[in-house]
Protein backbone atom coordinates (compact mmCIF):
# COMPACT_ATOMS: atom_id res chain seq x y z
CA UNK A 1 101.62 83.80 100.62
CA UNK A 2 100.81 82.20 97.41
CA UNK A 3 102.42 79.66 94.94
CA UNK A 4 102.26 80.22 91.23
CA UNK A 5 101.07 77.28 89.45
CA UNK A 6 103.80 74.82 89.02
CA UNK A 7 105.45 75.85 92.53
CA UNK A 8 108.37 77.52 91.27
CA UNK A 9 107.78 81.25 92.41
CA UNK A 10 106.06 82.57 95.92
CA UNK A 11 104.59 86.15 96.17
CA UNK A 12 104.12 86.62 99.59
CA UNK A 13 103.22 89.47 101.73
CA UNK A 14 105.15 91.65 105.06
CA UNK A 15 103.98 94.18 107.07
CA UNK A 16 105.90 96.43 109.21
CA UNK A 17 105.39 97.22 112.76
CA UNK A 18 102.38 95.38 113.58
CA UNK A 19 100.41 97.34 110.12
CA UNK A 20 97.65 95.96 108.54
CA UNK A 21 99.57 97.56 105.19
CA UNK A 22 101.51 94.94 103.24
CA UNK A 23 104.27 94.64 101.12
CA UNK A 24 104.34 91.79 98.65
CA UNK A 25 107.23 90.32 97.11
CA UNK A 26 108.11 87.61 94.91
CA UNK A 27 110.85 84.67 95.03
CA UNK A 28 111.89 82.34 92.65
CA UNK A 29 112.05 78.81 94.56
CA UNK A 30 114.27 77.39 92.56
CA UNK A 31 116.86 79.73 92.13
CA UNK A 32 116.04 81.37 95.64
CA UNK A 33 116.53 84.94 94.13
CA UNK A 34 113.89 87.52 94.99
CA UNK A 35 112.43 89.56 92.32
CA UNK A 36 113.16 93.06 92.38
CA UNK A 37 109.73 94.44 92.13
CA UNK A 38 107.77 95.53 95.85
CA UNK A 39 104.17 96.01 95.26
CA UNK A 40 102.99 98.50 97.88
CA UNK A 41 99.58 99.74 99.53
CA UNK A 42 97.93 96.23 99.52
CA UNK A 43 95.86 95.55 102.76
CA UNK A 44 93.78 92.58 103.17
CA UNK A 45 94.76 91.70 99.42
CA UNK A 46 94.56 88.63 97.57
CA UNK A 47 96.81 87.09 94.37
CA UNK A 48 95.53 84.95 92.17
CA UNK A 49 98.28 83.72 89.71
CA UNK A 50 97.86 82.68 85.89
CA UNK A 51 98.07 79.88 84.90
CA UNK A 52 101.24 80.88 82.22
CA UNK A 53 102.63 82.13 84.91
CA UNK A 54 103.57 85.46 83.73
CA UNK A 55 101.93 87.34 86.23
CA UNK A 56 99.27 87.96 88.57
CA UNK A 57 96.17 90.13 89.44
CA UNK A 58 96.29 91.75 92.85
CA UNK A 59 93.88 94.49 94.93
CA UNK A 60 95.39 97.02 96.29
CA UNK A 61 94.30 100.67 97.60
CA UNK A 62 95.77 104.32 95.69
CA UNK A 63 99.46 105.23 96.42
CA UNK A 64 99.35 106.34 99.74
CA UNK A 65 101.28 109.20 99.23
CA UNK A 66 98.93 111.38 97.54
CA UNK A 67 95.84 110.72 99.36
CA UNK A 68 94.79 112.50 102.29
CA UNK A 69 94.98 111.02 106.07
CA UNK A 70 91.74 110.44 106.50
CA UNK A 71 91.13 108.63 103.01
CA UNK A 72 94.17 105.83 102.63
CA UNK A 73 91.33 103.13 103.19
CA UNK A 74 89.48 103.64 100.33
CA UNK A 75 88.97 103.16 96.55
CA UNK A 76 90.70 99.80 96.41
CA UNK A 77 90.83 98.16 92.96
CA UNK A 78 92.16 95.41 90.91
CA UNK A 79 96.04 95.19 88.98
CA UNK A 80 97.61 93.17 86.80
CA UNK A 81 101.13 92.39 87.72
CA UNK A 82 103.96 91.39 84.99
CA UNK A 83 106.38 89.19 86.93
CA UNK A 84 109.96 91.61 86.73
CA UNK A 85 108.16 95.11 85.82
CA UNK A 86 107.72 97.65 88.71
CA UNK A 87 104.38 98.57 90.13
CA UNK A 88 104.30 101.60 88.13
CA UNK A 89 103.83 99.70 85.14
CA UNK A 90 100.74 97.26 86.37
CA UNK A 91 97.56 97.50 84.85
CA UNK A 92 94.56 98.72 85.93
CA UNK A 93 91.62 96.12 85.85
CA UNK A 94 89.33 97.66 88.03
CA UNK A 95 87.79 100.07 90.25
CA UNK A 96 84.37 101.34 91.02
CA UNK A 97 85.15 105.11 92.18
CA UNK A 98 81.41 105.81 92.91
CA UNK A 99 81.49 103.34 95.88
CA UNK A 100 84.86 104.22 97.77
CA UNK A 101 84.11 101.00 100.36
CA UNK A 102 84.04 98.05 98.04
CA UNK A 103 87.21 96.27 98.30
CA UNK A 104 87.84 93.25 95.69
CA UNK A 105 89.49 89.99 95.92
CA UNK A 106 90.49 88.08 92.74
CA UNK A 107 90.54 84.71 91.85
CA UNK A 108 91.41 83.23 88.32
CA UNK A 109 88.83 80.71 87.41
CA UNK A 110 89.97 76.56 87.45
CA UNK A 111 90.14 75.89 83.61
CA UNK A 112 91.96 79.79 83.77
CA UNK A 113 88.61 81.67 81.67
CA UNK A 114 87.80 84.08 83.86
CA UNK A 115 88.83 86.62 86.57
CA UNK A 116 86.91 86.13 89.28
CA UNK A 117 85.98 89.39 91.41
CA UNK A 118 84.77 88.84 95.38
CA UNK A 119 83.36 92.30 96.26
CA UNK A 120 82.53 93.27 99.98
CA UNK A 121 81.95 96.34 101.52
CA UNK A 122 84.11 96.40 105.00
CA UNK A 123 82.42 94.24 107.38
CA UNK A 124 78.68 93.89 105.85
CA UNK A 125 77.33 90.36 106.04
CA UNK A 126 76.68 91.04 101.95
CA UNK A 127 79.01 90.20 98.77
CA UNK A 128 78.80 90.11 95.30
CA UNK A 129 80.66 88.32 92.86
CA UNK A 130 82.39 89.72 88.75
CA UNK A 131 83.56 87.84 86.51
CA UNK A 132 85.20 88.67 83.19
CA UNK A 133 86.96 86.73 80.88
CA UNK A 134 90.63 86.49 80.60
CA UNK A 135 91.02 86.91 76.92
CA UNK A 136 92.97 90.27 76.82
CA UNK A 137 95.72 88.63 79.55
């Protein structure tokens, strides 16, 4: 669960029968009205809000109906979220197809600059870290 900037909307995450798969959805606090937009196929995923409060970037895996059984853990990348569009419509930020492991978590730096990638491969005592700035968003 996580709190935009000024408090006033929650994104927050369910899972279903005991799933590590996730569900996130979005609720305006003052109004108490949930947004209609589900994100879907998000496991172990992070938010990290703008600052303006428009939106979000999120990680989440490939729509999970069209990939195979025995590859719904993989190739997990980075979205932008407009607050009120549905998933269908969220940017891509990024991906690294060559390395189907890496999972990302973003972060949007303090002074809002940067997006702020934590990359880890499963349970490997190694990460890395990518940043980019936030001009475009």
């Amino acid at each position: 669960m996580t709190f935009n900037y000024d408090g006033t909307l929650l994104a927050y995450a369910l899972s279903f029968n005991g799933s590590d798969w996730q569900e996130f959805r979005i609720i305006d606090l003052i109004t108490m009205e949930e947004y209609p937009e589900r994100l879907k196929w998000c496991k172990f995923s992070n938010i990290a809000w703008r600052k303006d409060m428009n939106g979000f970037f999120y990680n989440r895996y490939p729509d999970q109906r069209s990939v195979h059984s025995n590859k719904k853990g993989y190739y997990n990348a980075v979205y932008w979220h407009n607050i009120g569009t549905n998933q269908e419509e969220d940017i891509l930020i990024y991906e690294d197809k060559t390395e189907k492991e890496l999972s990302f978590l973003p972060e949007v730096s303090d002074d809002n600059k940067y997006l702020i990638l934590k990359v880890y491969n499963g349970t490997e005592p190694k990460s890395k870290l990518y940043y980019r700035t936030l001009d475009k968003f």
